[in-house]
C-alpha atoms as a PDB file:
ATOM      1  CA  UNK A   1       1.129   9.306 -15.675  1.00  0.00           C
ATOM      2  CA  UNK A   2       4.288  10.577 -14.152  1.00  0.00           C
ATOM      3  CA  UNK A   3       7.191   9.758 -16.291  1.00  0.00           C
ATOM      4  CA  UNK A   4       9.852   7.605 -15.213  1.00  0.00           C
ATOM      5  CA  UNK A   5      13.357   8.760 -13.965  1.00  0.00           C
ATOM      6  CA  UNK A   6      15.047   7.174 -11.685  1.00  0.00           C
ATOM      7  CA  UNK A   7      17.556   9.312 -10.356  1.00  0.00           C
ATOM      8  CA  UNK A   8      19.069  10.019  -6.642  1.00  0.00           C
ATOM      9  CA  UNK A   9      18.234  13.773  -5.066  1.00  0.00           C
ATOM     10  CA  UNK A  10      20.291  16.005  -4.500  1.00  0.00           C
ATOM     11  CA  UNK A  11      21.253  17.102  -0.889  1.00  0.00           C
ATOM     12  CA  UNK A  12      19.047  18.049   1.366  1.00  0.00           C
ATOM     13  CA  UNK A  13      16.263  15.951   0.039  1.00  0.00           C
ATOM     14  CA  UNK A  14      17.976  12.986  -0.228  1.00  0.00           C
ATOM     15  CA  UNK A  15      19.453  13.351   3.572  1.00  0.00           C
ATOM     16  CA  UNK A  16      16.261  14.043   4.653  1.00  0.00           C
ATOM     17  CA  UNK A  17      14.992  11.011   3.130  1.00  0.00           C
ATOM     18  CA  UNK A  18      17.309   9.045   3.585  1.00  0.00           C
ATOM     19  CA  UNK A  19      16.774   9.748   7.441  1.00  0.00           C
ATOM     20  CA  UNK A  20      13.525   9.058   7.219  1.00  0.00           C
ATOM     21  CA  UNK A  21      13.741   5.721   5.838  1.00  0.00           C
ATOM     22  CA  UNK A  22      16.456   5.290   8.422  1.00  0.00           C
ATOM     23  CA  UNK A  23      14.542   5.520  11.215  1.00  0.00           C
ATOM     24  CA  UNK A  24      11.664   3.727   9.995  1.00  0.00           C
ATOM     25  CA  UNK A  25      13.687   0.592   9.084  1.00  0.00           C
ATOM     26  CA  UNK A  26      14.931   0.651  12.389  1.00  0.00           C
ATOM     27  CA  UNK A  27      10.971   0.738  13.669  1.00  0.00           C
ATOM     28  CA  UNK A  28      10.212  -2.122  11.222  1.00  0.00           C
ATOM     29  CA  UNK A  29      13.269  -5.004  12.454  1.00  0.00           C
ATOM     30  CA  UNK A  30      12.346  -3.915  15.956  1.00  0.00           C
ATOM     31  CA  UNK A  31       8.963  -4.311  15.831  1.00  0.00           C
ATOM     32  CA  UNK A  32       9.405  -7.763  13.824  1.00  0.00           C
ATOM     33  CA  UNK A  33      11.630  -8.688  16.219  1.00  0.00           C
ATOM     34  CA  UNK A  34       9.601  -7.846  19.377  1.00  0.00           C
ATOM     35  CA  UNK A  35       6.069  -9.829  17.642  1.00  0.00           C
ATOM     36  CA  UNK A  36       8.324 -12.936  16.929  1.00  0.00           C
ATOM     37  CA  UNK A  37       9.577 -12.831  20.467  1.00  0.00           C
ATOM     38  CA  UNK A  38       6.113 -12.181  21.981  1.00  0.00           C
ATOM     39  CA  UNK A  39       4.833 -15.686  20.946  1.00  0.00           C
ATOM     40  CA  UNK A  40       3.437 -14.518  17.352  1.00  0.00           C
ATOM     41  CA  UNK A  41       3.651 -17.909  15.199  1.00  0.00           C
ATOM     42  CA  UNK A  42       6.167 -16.549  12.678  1.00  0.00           C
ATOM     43  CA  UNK A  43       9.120 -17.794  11.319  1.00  0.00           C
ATOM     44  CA  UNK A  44      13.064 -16.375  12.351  1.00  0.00           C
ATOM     45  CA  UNK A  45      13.023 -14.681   8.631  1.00  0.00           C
ATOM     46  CA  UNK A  46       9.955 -13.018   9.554  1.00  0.00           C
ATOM     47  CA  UNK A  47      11.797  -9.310  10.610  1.00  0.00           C
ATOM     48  CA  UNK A  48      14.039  -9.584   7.678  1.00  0.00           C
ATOM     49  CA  UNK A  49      11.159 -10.536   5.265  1.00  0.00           C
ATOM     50  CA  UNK A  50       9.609  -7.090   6.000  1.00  0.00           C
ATOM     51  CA  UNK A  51      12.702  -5.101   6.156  1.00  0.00           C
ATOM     52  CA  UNK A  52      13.473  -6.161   2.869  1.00  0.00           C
ATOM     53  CA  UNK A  53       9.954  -5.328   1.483  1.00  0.00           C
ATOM     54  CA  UNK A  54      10.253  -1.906   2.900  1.00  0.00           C
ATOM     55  CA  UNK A  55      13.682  -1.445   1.700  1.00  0.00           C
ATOM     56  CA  UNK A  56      12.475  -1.873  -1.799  1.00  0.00           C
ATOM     57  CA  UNK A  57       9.843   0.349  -1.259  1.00  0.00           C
ATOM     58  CA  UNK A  58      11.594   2.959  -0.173  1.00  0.00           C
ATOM     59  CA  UNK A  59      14.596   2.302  -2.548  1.00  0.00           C
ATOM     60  CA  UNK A  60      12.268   3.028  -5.443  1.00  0.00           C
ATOM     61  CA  UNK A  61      10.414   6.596  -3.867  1.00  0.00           C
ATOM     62  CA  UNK A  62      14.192   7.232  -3.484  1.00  0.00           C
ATOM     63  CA  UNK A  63      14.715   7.103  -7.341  1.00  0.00           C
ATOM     64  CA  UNK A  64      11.191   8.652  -7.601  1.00  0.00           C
ATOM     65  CA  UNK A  65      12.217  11.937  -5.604  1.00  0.00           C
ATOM     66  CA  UNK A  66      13.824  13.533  -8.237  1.00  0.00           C
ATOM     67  CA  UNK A  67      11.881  15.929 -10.399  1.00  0.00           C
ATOM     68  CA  UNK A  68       9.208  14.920  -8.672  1.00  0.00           C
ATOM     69  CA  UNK A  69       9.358  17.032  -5.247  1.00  0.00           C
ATOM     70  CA  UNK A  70      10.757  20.393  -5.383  1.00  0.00           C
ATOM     71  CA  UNK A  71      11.362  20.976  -1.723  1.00  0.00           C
ATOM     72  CA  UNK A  72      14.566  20.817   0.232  1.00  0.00           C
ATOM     73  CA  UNK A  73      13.089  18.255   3.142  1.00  0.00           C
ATOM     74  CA  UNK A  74      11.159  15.432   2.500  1.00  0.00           C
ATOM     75  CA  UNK A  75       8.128  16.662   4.517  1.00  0.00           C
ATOM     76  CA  UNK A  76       6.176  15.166   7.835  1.00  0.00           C
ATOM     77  CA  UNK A  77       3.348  14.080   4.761  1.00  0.00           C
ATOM     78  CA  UNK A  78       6.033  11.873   3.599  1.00  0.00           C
ATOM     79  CA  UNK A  79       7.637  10.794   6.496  1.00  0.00           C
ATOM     80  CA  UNK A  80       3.432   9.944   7.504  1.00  0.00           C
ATOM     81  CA  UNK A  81       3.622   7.709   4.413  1.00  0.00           C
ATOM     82  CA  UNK A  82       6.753   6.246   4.784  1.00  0.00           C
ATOM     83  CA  UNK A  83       4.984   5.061   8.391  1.00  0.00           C
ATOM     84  CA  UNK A  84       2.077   3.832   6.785  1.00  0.00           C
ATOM     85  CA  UNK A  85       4.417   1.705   4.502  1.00  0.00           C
ATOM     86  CA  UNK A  86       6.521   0.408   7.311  1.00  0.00           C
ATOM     87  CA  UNK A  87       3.022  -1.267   8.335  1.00  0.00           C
ATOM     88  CA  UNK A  88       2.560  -2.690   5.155  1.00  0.00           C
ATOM     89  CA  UNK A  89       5.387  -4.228   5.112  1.00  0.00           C
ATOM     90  CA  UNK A  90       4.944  -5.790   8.615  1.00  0.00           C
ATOM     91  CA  UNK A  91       2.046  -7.025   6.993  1.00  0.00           C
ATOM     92  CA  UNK A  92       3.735  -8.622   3.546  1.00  0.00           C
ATOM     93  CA  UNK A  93       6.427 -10.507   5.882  1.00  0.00           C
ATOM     94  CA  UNK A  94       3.224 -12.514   7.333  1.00  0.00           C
ATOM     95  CA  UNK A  95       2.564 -14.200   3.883  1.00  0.00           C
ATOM     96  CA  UNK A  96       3.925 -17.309   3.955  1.00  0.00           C
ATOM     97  CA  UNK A  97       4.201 -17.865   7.578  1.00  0.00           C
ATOM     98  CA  UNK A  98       1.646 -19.690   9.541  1.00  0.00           C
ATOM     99  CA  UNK A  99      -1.912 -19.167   9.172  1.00  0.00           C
ATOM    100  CA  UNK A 100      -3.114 -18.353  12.813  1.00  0.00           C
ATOM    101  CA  UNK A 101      -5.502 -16.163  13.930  1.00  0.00           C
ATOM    102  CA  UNK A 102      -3.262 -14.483  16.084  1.00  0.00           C
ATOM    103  CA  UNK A 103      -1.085 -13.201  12.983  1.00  0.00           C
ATOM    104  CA  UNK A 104      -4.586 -12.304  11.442  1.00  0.00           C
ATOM    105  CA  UNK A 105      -5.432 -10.401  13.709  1.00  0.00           C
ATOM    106  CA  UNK A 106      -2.131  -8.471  13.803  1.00  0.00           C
ATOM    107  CA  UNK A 107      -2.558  -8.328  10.044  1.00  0.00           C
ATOM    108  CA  UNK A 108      -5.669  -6.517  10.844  1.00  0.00           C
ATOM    109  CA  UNK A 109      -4.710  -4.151  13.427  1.00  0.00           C
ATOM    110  CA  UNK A 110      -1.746  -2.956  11.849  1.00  0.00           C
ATOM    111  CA  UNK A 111      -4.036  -2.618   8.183  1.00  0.00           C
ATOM    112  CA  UNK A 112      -6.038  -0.688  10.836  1.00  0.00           C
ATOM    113  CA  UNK A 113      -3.498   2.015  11.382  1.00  0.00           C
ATOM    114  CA  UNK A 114      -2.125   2.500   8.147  1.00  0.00           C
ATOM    115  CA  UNK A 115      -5.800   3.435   7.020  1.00  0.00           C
ATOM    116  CA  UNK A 116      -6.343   5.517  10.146  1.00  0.00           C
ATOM    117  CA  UNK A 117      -2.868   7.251   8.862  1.00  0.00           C
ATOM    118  CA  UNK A 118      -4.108   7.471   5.175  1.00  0.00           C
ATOM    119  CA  UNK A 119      -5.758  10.895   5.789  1.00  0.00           C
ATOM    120  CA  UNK A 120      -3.337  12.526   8.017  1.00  0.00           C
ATOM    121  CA  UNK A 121      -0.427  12.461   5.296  1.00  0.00           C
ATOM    122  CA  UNK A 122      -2.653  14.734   2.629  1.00  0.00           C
ATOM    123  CA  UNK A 123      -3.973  16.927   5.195  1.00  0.00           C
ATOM    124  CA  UNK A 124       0.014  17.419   6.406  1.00  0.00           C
ATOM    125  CA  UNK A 125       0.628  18.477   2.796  1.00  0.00           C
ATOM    126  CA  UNK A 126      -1.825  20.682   2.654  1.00  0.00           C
ATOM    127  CA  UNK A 127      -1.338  22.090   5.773  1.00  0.00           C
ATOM    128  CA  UNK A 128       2.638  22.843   5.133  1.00  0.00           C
ATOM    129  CA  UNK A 129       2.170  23.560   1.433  1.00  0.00           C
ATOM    130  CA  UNK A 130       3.990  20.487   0.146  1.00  0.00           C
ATOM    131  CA  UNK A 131       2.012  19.425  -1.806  1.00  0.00           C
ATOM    132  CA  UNK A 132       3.687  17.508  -4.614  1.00  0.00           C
ATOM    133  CA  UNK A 133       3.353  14.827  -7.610  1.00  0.00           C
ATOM    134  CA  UNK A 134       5.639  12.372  -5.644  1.00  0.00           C
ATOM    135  CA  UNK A 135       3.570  12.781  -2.408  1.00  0.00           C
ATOM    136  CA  UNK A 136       0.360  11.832  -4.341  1.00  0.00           C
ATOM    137  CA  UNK A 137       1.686   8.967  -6.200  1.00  0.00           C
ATOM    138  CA  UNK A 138       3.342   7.884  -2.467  1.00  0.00           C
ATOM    139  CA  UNK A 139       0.342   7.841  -0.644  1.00  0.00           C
ATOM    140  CA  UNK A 140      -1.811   5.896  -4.095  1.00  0.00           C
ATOM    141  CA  UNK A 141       1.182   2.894  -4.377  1.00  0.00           C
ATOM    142  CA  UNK A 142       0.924   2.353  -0.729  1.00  0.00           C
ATOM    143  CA  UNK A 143      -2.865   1.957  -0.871  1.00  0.00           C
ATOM    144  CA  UNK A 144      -2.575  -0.293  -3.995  1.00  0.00           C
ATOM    145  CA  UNK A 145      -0.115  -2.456  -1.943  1.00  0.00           C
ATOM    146  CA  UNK A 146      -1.767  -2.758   0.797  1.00  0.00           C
ATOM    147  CA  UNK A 147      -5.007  -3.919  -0.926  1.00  0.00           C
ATOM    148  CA  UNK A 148      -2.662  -6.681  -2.550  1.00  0.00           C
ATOM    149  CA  UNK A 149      -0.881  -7.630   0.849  1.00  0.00           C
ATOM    150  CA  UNK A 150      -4.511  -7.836   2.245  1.00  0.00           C
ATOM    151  CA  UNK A 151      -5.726 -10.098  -0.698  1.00  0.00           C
ATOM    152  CA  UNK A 152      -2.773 -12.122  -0.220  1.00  0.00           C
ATOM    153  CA  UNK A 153      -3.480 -12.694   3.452  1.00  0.00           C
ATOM    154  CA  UNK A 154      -6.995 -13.281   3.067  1.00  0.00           C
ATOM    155  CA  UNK A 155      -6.058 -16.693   0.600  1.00  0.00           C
ATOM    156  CA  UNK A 156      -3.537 -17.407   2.340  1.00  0.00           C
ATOM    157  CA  UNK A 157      -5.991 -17.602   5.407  1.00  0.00           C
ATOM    158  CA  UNK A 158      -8.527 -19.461   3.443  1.00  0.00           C
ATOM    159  CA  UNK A 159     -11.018 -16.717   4.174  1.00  0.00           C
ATOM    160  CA  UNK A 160     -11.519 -16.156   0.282  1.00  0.00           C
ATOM    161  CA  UNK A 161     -10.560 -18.314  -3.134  1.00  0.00           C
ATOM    162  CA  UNK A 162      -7.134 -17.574  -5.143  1.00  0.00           C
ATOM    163  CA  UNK A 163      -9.332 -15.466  -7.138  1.00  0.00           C
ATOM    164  CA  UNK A 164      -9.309 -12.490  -4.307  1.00  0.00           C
ATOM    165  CA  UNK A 165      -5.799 -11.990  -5.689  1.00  0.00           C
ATOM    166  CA  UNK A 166      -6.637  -9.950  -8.359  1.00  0.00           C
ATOM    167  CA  UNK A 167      -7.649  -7.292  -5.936  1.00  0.00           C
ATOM    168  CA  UNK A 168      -4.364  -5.685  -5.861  1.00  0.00           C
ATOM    169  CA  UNK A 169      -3.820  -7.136  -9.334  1.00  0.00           C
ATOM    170  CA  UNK A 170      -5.884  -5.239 -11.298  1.00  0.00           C
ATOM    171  CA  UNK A 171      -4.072  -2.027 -10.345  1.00  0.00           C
ATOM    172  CA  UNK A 172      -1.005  -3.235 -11.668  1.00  0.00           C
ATOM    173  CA  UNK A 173      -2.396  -4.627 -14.847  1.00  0.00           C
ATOM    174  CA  UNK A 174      -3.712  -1.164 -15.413  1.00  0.00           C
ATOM    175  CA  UNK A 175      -0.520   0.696 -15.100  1.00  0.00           C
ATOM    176  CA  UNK A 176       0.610  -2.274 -17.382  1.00  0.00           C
ATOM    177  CA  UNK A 177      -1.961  -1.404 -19.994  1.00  0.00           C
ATOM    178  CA  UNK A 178      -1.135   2.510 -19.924  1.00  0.00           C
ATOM    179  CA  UNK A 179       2.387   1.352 -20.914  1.00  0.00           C
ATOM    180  CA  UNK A 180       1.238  -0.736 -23.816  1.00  0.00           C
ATOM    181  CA  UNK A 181      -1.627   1.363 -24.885  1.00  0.00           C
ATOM    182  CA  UNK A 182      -0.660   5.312 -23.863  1.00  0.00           C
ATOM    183  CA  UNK A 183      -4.304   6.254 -24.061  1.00  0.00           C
ATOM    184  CA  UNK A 184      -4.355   4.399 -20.785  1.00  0.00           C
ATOM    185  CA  UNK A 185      -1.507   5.905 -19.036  1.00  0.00           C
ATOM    186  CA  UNK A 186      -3.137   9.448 -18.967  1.00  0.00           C
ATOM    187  CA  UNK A 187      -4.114  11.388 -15.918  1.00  0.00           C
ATOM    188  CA  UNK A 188      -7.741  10.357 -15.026  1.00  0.00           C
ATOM    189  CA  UNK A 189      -9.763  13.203 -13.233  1.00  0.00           C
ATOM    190  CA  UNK A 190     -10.594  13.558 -10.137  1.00  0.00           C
ATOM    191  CA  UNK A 191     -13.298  11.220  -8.412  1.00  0.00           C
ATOM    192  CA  UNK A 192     -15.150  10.648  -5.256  1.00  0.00           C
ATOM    193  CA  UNK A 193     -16.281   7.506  -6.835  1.00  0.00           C
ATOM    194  CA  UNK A 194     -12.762   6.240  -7.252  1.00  0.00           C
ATOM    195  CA  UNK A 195     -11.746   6.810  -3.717  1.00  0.00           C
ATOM    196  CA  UNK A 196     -15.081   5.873  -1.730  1.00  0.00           C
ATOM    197  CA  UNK A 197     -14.406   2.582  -3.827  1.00  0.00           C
ATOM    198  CA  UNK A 198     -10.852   2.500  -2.591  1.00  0.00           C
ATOM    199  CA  UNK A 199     -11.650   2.599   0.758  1.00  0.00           C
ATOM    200  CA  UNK A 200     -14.851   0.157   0.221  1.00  0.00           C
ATOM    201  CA  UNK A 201     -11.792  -2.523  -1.017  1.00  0.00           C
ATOM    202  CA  UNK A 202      -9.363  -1.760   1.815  1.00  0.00           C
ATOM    203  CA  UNK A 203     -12.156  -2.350   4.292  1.00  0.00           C
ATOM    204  CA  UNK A 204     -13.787  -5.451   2.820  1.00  0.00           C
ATOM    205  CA  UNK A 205     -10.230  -7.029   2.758  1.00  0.00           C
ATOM    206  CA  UNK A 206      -9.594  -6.044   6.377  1.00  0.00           C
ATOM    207  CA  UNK A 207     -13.845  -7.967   7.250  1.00  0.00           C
ATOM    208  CA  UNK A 208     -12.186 -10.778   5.152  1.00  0.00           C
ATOM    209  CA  UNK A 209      -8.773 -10.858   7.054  1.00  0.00           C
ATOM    210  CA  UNK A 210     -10.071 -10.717  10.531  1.00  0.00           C
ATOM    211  CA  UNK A 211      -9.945 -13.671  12.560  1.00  0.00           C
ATOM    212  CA  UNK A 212     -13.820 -13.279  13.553  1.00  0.00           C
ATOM    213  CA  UNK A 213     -15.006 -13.234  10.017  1.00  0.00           C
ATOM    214  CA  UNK A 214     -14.962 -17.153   8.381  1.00  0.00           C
ATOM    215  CA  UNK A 215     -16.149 -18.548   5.131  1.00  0.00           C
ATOM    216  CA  UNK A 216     -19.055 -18.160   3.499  1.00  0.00           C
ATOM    217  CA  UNK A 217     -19.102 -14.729   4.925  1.00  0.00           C
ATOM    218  CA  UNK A 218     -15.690 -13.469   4.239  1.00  0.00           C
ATOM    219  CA  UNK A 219     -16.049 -15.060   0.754  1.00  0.00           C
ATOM    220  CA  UNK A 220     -19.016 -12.819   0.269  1.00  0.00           C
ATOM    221  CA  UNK A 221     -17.448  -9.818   1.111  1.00  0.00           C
ATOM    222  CA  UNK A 222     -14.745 -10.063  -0.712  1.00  0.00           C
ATOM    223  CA  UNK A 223     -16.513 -10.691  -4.013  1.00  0.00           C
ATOM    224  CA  UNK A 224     -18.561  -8.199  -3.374  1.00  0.00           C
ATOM    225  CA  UNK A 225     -15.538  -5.474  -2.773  1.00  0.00           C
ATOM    226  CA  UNK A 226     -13.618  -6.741  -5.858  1.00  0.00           C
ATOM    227  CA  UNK A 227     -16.367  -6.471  -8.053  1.00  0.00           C
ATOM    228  CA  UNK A 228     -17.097  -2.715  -6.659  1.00  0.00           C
ATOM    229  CA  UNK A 229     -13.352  -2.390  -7.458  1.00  0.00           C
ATOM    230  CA  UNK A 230     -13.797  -4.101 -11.063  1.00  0.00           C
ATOM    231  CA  UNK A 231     -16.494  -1.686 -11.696  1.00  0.00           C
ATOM    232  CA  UNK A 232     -14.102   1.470 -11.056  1.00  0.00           C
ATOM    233  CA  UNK A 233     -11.906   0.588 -13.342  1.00  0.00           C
ATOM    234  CA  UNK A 234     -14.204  -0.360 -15.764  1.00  0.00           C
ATOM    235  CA  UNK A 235     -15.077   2.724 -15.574  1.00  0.00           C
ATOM    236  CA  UNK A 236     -12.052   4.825 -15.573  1.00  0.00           C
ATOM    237  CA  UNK A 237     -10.918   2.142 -18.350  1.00  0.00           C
ATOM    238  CA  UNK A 238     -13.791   3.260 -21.023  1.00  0.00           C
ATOM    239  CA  UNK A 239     -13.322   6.987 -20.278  1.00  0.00           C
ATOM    240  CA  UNK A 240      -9.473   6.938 -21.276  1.00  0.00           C
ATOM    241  CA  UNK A 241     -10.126   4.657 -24.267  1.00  0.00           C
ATOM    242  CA  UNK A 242     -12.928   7.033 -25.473  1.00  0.00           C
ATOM    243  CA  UNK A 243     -10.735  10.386 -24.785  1.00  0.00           C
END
């Protein structure tokens, strides 16, 4: 696990991130904004409800920067990510407004793009040789958030019981358990298992979430993606307790 140090970069990082995050908080109040005005059923907090989910997440990769990203630009992989988490966001401001199918389906199309992004951010990395600790643990928080906006959504829609929650919780209580037990907070290896899984969650919540898919159906499918997801960490759980 990447230690903790929260700590501002220097210049040019941080004006490059800072630039960044800028623009894309811009994107996410005008985009709020425009869905409110365009008849979406949301409430008059809804643009500030996501701005100030995205503002926390980008105030803490901020902090996370330092020591963690040895270039002097925060990178188009980033700046990919930091898109993909201006969706999310749009998508946490829906919970606790009105549960149409309209907003469900918006849910659904913007979970849409942020997945269709998900690739593009690693292959940027790659592709620039910017590859870094900070990028990787960017791109896995986002996913983990999204899967617990998505569960969120998907009770709050009454497509699945308050139980679908611990989708995004269980990622969380394992960081939680690597800080009480450090045999848990070391770096797992490498698996096609753990990612084919990820995306098997992300997807599942998205069938739930969409405003075609009801009960007993999206029930089904979420069960049936948690416990793929329960099943991973099992996994990963047992092979860090035995090490």
């Amino acid at each position: 696990m990447i230690s903790v140090r929260w700590q501002l970069p220097a210049d040019p990082l941080r004006l490059s991130a800072i630039a960044t995050q800028g623009t894309a908080m811009i994107a996410v109040v005008a985009l709020g904004t425009l869905v409110r005005d365009s008849g979406l059923p949301v409430s008059a907090w809804y643009p500030l409800k996501a701005a100030a989910v995205f503002a926390g997440i980008m105030g803490i990769a901020l902090l996370r920067l330092h020591g963690h990203h040895p270039h002097g630009s925060f990178g188009p992989a980033n700046q990919v990510t930091t898109l993909r988490s201006a969706l999310v966001a749009l998508m946490a401001g829906l919970v606790g407004e009105a549960a149409a199918s309209s907003a469900a389906g918006y849910a659904v199309i913007a979970a849409l793009v942020a997945i269709a992004l998900d690739g593009v951010d690693g292959w940027l990395a790659r592709r620039t040789n910017m590859t870094t600790r900070f990028g990787a643990r960017f791109d896995m928080e986002i996913d983990a958030l999204l899967i617990q906006v998505l569960a969120l959504l998907a009770w709050q829609y009454g497509k699945a019981g308050v139980w679908v929650i611990a989708s995004g919780l269980l990622r969380y209580a394992f960081v939680a358990a690597g800080w009480r037990w450090p045999r848990l907070g070391r770096p797992l290896f490498a698996s096609l298992r753990r990612q084919a899984i990820c995306v098997v969650q992300i997807a599942g919540l998205i069938l739930a979430v969409a405003p075609a898919v009801a009960p007993p159906v999206s029930n089904l499918v979420a069960a049936v993606a948690l416990g793929a997801l329960c099943y991973s960490f099992a996994v990963d759980t047992a092979w860090l307790w035995r090490r």
